[in-house]
C-alpha atoms as a PDB file:
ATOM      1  CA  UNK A   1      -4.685  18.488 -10.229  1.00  0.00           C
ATOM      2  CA  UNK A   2      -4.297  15.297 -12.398  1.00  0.00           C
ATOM      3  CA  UNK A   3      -1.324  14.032  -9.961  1.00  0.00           C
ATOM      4  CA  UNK A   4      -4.315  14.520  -7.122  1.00  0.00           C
ATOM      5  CA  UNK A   5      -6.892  12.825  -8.905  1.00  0.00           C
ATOM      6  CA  UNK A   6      -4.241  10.032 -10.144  1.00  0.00           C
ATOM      7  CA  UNK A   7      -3.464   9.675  -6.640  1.00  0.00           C
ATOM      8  CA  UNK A   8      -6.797   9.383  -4.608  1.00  0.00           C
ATOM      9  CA  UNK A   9      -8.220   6.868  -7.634  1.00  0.00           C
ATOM     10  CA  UNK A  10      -5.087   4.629  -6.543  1.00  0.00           C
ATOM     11  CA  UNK A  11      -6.476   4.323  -2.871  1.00  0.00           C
ATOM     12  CA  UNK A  12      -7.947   0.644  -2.576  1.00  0.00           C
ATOM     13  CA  UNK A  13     -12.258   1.349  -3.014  1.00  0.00           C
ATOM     14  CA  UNK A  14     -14.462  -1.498  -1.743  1.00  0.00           C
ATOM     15  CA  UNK A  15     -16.267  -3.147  -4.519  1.00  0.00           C
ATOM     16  CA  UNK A  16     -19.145  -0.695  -5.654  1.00  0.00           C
ATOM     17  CA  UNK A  17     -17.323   2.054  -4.017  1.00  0.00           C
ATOM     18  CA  UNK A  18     -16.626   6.199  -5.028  1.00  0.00           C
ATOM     19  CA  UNK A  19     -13.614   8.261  -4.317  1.00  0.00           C
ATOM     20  CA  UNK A  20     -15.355  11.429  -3.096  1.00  0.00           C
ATOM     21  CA  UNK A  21     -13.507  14.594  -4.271  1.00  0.00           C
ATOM     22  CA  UNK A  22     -14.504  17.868  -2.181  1.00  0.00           C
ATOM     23  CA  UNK A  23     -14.940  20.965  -4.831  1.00  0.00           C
ATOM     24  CA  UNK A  24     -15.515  24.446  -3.074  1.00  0.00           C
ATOM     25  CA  UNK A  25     -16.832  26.736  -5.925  1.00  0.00           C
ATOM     26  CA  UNK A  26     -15.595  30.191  -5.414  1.00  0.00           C
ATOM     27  CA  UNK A  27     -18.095  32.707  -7.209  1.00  0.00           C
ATOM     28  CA  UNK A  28     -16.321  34.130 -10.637  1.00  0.00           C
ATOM     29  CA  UNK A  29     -13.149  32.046  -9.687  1.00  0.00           C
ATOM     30  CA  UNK A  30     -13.949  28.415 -10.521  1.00  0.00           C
ATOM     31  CA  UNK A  31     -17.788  28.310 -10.902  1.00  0.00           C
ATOM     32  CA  UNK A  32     -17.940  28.596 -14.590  1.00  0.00           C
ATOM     33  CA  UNK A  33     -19.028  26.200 -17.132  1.00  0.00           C
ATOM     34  CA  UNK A  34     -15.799  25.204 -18.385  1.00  0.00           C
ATOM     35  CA  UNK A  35     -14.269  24.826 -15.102  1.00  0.00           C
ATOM     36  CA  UNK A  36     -17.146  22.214 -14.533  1.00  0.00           C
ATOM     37  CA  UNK A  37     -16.568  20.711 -18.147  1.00  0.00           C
ATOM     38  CA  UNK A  38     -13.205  20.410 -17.667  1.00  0.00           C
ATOM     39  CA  UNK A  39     -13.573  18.611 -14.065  1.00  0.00           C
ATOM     40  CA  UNK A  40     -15.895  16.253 -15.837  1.00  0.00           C
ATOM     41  CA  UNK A  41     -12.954  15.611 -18.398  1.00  0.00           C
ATOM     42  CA  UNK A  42     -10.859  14.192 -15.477  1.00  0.00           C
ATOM     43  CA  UNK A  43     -13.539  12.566 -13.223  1.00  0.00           C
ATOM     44  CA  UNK A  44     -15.835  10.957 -16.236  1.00  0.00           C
ATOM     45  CA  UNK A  45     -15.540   7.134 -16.239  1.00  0.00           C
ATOM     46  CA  UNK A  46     -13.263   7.188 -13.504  1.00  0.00           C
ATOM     47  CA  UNK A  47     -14.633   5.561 -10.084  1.00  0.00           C
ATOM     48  CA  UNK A  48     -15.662   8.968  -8.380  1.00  0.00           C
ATOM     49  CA  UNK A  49     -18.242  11.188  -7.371  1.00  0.00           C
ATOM     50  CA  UNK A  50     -18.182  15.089  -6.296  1.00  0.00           C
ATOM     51  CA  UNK A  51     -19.449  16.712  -3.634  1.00  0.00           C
ATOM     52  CA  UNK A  52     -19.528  20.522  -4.610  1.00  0.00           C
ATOM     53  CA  UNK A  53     -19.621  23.096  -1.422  1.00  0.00           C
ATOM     54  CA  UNK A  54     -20.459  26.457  -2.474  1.00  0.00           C
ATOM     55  CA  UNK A  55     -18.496  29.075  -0.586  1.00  0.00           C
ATOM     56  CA  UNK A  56     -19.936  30.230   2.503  1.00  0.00           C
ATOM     57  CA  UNK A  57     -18.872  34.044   2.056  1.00  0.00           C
ATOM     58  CA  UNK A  58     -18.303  36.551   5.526  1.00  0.00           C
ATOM     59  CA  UNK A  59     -17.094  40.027   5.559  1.00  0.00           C
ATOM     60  CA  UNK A  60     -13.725  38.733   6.489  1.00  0.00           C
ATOM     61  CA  UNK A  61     -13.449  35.700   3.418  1.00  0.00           C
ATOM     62  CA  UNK A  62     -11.855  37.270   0.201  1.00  0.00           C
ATOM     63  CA  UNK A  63     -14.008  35.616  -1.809  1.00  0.00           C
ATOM     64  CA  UNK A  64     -17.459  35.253  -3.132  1.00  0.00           C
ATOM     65  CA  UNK A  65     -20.184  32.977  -2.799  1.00  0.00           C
ATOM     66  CA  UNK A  66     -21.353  31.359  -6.466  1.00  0.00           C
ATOM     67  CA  UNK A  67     -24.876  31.738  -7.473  1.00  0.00           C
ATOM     68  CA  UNK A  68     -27.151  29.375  -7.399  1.00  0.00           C
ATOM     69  CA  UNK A  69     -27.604  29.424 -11.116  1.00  0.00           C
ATOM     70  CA  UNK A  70     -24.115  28.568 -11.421  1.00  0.00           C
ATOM     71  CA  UNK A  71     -24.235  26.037  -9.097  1.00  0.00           C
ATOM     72  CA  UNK A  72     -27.404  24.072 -10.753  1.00  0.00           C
ATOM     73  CA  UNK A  73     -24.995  24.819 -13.796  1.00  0.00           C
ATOM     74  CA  UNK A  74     -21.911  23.015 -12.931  1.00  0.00           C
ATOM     75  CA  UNK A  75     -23.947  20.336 -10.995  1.00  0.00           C
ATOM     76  CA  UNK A  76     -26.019  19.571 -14.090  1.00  0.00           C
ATOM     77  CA  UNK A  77     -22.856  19.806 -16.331  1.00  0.00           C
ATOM     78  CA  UNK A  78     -21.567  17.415 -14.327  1.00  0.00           C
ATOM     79  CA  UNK A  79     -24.255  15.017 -14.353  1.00  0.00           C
ATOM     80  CA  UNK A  80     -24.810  15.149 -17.848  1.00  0.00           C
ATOM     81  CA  UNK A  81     -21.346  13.878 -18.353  1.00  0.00           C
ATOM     82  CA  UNK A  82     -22.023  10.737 -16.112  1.00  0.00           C
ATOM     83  CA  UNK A  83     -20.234  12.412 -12.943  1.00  0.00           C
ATOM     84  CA  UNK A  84     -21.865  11.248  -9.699  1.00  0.00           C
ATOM     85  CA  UNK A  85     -22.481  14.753  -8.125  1.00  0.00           C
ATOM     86  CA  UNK A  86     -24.151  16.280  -5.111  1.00  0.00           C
ATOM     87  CA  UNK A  87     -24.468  19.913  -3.519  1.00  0.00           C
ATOM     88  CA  UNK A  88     -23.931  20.304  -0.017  1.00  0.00           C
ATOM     89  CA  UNK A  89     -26.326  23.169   0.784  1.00  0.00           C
ATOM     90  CA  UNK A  90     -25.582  25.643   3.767  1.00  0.00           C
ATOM     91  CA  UNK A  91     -26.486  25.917   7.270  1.00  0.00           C
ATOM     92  CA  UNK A  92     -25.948  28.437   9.778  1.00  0.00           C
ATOM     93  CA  UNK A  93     -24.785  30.954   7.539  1.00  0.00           C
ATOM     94  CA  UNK A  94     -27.049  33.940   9.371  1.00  0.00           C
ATOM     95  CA  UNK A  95     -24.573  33.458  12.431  1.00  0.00           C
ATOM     96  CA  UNK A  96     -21.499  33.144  10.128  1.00  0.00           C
ATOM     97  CA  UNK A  97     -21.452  29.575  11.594  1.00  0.00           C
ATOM     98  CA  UNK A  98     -22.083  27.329   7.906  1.00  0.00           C
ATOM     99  CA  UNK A  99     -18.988  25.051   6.680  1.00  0.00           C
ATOM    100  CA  UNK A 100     -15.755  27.755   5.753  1.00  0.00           C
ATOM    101  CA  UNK A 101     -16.908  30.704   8.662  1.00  0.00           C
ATOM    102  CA  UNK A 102     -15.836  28.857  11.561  1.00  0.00           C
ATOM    103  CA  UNK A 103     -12.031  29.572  11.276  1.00  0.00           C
ATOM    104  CA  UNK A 104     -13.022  33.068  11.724  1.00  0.00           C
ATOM    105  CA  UNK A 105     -11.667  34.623  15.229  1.00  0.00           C
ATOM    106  CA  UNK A 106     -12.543  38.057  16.894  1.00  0.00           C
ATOM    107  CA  UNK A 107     -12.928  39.357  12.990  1.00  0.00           C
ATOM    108  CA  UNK A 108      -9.423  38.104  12.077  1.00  0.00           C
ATOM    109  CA  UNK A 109      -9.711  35.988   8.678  1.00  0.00           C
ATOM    110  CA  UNK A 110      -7.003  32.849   8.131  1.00  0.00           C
ATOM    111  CA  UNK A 111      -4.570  33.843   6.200  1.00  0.00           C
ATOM    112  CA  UNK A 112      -5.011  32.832   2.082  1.00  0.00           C
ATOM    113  CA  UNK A 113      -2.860  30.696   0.817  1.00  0.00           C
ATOM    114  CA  UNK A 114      -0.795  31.755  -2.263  1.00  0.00           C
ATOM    115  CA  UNK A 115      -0.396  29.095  -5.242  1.00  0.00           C
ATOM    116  CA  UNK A 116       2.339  29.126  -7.771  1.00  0.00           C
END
């Protein structure tokens, strides 16, 4: 994760500018209040700000969505450690048509990928 970070904070920013990192919190996986103390440990003081997308869940998605008391958490952990944050909230997600339930076809879910 560091090489990412290390990486995208290398891109030229315009003056003023943020390197937005995209965080999907997966309910029980990375929603916790030391995963969100630890991603302020690499973002604070650095020229960056996080967008955090809460899983959209479906039937189909092996994961769940986080709950919205752990996403206040880990936004307000965030902010309290000077991390420029923001929650994209969902849309659509009665139709299974909100950001993540798109890729969805005739009930078949993508393949997940499997990390070393």
């Amino acid at each position: 994760m560091d090489d990412v970070i290390d990486a995208a904070l290398r891109y030229p920013i315009p003056r003023g500018g943020l390197v937005t990192f995209e965080y999907v919190l997966l309910g029980g996986v990375n929603d916790s209040a030391g995963h969100a103390r630890e991603l302020a440990r690499r973002l604070g003081g650095k020229r960056a700000k996080v967008n955090l997308i809460p899983l959209n869940p479906a039937p189909e998605i092996p994961f769940k969505a986080p709950t919205t008391t752990a996403v206040d958490g880990f936004c307000a952990t965030l902010a309290d450690a000077g991390v420029t944050v923001s929650v994209r909230r969902s849309r659509g997600l009665d139709i299974l048509a909100a950001c993540g339930q798109l890729h969805l076809k005739k009930g078949v879910a993508a393949p997940v990928p499997v990390y070393p």
